[in-house]
C-alpha atoms as a PDB file:
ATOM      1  CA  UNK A   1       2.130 -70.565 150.696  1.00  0.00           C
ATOM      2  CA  UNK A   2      -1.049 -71.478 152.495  1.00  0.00           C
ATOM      3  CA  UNK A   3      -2.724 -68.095 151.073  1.00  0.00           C
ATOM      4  CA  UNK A   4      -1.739 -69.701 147.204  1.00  0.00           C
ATOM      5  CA  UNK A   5      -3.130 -73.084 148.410  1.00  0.00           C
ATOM      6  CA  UNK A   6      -6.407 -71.149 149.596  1.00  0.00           C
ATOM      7  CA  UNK A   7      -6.636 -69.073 145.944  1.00  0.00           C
ATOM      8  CA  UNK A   8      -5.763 -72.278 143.811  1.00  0.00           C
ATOM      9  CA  UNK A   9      -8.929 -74.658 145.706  1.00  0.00           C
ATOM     10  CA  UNK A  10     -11.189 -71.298 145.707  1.00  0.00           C
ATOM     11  CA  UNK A  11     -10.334 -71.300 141.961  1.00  0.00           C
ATOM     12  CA  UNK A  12     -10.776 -74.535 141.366  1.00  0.00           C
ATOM     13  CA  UNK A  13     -14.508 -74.647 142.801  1.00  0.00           C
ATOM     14  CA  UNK A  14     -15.222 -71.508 140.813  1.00  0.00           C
ATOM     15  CA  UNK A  15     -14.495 -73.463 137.714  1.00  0.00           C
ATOM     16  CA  UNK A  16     -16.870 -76.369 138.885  1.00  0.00           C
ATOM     17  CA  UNK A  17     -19.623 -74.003 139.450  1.00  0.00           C
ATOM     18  CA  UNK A  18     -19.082 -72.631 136.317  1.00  0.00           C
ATOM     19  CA  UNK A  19     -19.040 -75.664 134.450  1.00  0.00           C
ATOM     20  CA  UNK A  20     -21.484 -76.999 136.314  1.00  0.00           C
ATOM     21  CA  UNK A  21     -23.898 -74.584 134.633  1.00  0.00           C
ATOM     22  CA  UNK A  22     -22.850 -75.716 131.373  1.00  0.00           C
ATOM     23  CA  UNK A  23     -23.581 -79.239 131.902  1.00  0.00           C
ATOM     24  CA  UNK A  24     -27.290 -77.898 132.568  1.00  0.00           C
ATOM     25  CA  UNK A  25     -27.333 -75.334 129.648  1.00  0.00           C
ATOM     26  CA  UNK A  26     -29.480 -77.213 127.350  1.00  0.00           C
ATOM     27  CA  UNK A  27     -32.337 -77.559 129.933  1.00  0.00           C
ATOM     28  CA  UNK A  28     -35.202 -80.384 129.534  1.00  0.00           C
ATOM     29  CA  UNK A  29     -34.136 -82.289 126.684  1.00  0.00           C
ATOM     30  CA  UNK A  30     -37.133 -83.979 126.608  1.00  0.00           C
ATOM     31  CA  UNK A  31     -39.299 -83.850 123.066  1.00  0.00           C
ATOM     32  CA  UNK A  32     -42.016 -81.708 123.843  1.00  0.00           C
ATOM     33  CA  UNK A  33     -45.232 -82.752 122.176  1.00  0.00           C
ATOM     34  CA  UNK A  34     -46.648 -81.383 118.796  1.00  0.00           C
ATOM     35  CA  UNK A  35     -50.232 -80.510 117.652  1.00  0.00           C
ATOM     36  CA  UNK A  36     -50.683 -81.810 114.168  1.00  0.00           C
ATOM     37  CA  UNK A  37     -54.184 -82.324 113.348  1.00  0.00           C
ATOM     38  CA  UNK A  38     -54.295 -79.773 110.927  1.00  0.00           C
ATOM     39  CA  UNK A  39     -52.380 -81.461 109.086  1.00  0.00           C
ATOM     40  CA  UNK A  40     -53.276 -85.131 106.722  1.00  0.00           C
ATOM     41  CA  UNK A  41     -52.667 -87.875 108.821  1.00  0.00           C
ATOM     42  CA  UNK A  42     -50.056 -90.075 106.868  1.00  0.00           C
ATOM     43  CA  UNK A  43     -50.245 -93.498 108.989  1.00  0.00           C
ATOM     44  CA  UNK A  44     -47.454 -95.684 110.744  1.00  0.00           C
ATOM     45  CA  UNK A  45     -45.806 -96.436 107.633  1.00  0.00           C
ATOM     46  CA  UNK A  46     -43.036 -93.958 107.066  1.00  0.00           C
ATOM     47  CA  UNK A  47     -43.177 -92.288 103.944  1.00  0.00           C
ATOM     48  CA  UNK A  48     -39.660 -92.386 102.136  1.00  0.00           C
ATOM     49  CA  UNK A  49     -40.093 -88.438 101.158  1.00  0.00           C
ATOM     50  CA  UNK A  50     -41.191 -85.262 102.298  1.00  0.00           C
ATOM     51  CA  UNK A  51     -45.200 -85.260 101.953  1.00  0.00           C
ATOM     52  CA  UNK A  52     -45.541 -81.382 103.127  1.00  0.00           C
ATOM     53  CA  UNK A  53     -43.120 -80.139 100.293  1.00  0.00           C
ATOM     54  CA  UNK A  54     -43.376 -77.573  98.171  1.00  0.00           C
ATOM     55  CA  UNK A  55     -45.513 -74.080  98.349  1.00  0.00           C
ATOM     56  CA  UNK A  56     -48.211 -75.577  96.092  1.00  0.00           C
ATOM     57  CA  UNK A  57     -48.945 -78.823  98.633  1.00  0.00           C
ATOM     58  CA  UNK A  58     -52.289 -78.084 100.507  1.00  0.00           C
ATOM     59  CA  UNK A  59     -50.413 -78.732 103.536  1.00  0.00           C
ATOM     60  CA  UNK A  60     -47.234 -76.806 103.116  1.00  0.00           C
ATOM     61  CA  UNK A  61     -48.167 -73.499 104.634  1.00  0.00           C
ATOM     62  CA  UNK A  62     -49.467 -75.627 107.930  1.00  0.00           C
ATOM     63  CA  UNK A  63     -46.555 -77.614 107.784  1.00  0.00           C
ATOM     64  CA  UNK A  64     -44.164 -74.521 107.876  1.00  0.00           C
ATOM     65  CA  UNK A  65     -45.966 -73.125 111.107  1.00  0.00           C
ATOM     66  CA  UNK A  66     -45.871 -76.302 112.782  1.00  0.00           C
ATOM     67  CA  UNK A  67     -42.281 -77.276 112.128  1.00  0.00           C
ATOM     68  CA  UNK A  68     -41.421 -73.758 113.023  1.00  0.00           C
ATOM     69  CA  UNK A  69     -42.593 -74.387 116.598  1.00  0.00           C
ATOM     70  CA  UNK A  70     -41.656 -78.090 116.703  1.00  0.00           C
ATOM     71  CA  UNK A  71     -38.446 -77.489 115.871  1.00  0.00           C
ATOM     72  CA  UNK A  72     -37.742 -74.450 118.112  1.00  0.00           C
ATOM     73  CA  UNK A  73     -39.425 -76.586 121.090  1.00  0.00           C
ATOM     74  CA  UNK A  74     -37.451 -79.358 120.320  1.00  0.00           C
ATOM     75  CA  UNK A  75     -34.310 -79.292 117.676  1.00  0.00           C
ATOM     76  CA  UNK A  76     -33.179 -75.540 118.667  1.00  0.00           C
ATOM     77  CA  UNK A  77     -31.136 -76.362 121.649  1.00  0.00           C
ATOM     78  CA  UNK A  78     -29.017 -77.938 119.577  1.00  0.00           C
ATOM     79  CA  UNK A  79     -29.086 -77.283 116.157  1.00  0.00           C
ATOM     80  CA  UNK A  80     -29.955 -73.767 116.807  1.00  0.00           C
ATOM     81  CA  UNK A  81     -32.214 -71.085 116.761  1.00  0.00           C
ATOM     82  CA  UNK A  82     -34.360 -70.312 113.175  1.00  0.00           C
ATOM     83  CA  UNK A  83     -32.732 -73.494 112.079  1.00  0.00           C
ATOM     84  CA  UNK A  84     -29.366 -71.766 111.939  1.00  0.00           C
ATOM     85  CA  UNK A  85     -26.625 -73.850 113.877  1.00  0.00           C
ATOM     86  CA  UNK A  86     -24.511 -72.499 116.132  1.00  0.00           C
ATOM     87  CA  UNK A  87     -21.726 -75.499 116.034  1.00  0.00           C
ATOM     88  CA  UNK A  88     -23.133 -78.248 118.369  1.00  0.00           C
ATOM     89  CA  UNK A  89     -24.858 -79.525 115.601  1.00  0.00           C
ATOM     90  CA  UNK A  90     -25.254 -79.908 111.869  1.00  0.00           C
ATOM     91  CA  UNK A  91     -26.983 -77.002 110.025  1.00  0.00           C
ATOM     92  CA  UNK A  92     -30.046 -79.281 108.963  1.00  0.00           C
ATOM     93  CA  UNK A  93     -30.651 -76.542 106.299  1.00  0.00           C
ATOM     94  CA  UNK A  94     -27.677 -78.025 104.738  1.00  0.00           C
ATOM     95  CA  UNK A  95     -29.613 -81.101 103.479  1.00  0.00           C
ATOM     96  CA  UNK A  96     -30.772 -81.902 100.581  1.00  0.00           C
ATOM     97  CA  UNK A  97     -34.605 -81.080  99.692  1.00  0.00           C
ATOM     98  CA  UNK A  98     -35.013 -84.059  97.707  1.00  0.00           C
ATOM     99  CA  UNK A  99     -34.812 -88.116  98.450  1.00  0.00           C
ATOM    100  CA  UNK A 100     -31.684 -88.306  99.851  1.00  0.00           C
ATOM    101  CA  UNK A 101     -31.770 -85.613 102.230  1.00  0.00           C
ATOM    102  CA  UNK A 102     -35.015 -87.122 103.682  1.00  0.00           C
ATOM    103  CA  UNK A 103     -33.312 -90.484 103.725  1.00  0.00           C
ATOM    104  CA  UNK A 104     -31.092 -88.954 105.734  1.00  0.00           C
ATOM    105  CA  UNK A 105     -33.467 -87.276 107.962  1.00  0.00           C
ATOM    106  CA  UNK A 106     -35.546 -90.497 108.406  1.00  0.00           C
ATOM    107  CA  UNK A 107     -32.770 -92.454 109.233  1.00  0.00           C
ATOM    108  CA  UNK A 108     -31.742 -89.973 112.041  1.00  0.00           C
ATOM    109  CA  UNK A 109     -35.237 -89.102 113.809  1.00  0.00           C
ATOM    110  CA  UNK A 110     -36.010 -92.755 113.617  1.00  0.00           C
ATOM    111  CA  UNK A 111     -32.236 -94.049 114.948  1.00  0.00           C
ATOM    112  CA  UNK A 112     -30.959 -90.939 116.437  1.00  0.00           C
ATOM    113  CA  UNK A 113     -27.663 -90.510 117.354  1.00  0.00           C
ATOM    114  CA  UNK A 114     -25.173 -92.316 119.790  1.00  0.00           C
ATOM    115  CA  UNK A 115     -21.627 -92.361 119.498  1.00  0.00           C
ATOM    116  CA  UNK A 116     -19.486 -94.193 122.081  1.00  0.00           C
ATOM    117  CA  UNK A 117     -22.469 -95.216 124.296  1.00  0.00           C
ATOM    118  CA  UNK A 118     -22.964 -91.167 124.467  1.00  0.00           C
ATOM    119  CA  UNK A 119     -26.939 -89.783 123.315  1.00  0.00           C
ATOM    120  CA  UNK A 120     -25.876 -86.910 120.793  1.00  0.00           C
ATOM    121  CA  UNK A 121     -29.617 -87.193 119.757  1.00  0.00           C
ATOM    122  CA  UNK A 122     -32.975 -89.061 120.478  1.00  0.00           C
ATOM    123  CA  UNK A 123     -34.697 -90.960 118.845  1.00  0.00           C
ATOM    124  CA  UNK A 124     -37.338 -88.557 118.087  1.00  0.00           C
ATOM    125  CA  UNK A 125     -39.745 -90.830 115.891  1.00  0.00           C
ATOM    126  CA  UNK A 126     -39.781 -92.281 119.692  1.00  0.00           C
ATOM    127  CA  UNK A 127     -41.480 -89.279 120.974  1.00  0.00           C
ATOM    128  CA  UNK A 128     -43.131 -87.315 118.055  1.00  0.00           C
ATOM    129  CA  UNK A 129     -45.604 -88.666 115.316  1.00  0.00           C
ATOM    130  CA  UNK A 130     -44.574 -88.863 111.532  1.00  0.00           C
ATOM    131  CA  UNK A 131     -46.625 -85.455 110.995  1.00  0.00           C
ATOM    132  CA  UNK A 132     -44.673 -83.546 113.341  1.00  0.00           C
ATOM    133  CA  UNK A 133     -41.422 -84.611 112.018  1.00  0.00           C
ATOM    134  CA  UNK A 134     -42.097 -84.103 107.982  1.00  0.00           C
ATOM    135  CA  UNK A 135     -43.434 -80.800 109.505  1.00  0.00           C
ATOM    136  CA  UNK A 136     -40.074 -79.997 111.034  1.00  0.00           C
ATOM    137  CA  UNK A 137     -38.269 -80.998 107.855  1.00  0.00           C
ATOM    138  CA  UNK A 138     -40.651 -78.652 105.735  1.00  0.00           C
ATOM    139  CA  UNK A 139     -39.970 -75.919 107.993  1.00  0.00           C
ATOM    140  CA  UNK A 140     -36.079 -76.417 108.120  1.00  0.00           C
ATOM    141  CA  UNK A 141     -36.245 -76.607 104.173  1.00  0.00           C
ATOM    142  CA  UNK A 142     -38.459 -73.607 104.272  1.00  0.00           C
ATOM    143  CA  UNK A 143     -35.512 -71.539 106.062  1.00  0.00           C
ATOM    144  CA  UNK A 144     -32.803 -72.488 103.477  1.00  0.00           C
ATOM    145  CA  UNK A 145     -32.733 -69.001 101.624  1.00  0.00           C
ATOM    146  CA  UNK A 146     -31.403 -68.019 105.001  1.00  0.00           C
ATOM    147  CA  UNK A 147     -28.192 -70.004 104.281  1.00  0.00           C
END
């Protein structure tokens, strides 16, 4: 009996441990800054559509790069790698390239997510300029053939 009482706690804390790598799994969930002055500066006001879009926009190839590292430095952990989501979040590639998939977007990076008094996501417009976030929309939009 005592031996079963022994295995059950040892158990028990091996589960903690366990889960108490999970817990940490995402790592620093802190929006890492982004280099945009290669791109044109568009202001405080935000812009109600995607200024980088399209391959024949000056700034779309730029854009692409610097969404692509943006977004792996800070939307990857959860929405997943290459913009492909692994479950925790919504597939972003899913939206909409036109106005109402950036009114979505807007709404979310400037808002972000909380559900129950729980942070499912920043507030990102918090912690990254208006460049850096059109750049990561340009970039997810960029990796929708990959749907």
């Amino acid at each position: 009996m005592a031996k079963q009482k022994v295995l059950g706690v040892a158990a028990a804390a091996m589960t903690c441990l366990m889960l108490s790598g999970q817990v940490m799994a995402h790592g620093d969930v802190t929006p890492q800054a982004v280099e945009t002055g290669s791109l044109t500066v568009l202001g405080e006001e935000w812009l109600d559509e995607n200024p980088y879009r399209g391959t024949d926009n000056k700034d779309y190839a730029e854009a692409v790069r610097i969404g692509d590292s943006a977004y792996n430095q800070n939307c990857a952990r959860c929405h997943g790698l290459e913009a492909i989501s692994g479950g925790i979040a919504p597939d972003l590639r899913e939206l909409e390239s036109d106005f109402d998939g950036d009114e979505w977007f807007v709404y979310r990076v400037r808002n972000g997510a909380v559900r129950d008094g729980a942070v499912y996501m920043p507030r990102m417009a918090d912690h990254l300029s208006q460049e850096a976030l059109w750049a990561i929309r340009t970039y997810i939009e960029s990796r929708r053939d990959q749907m």
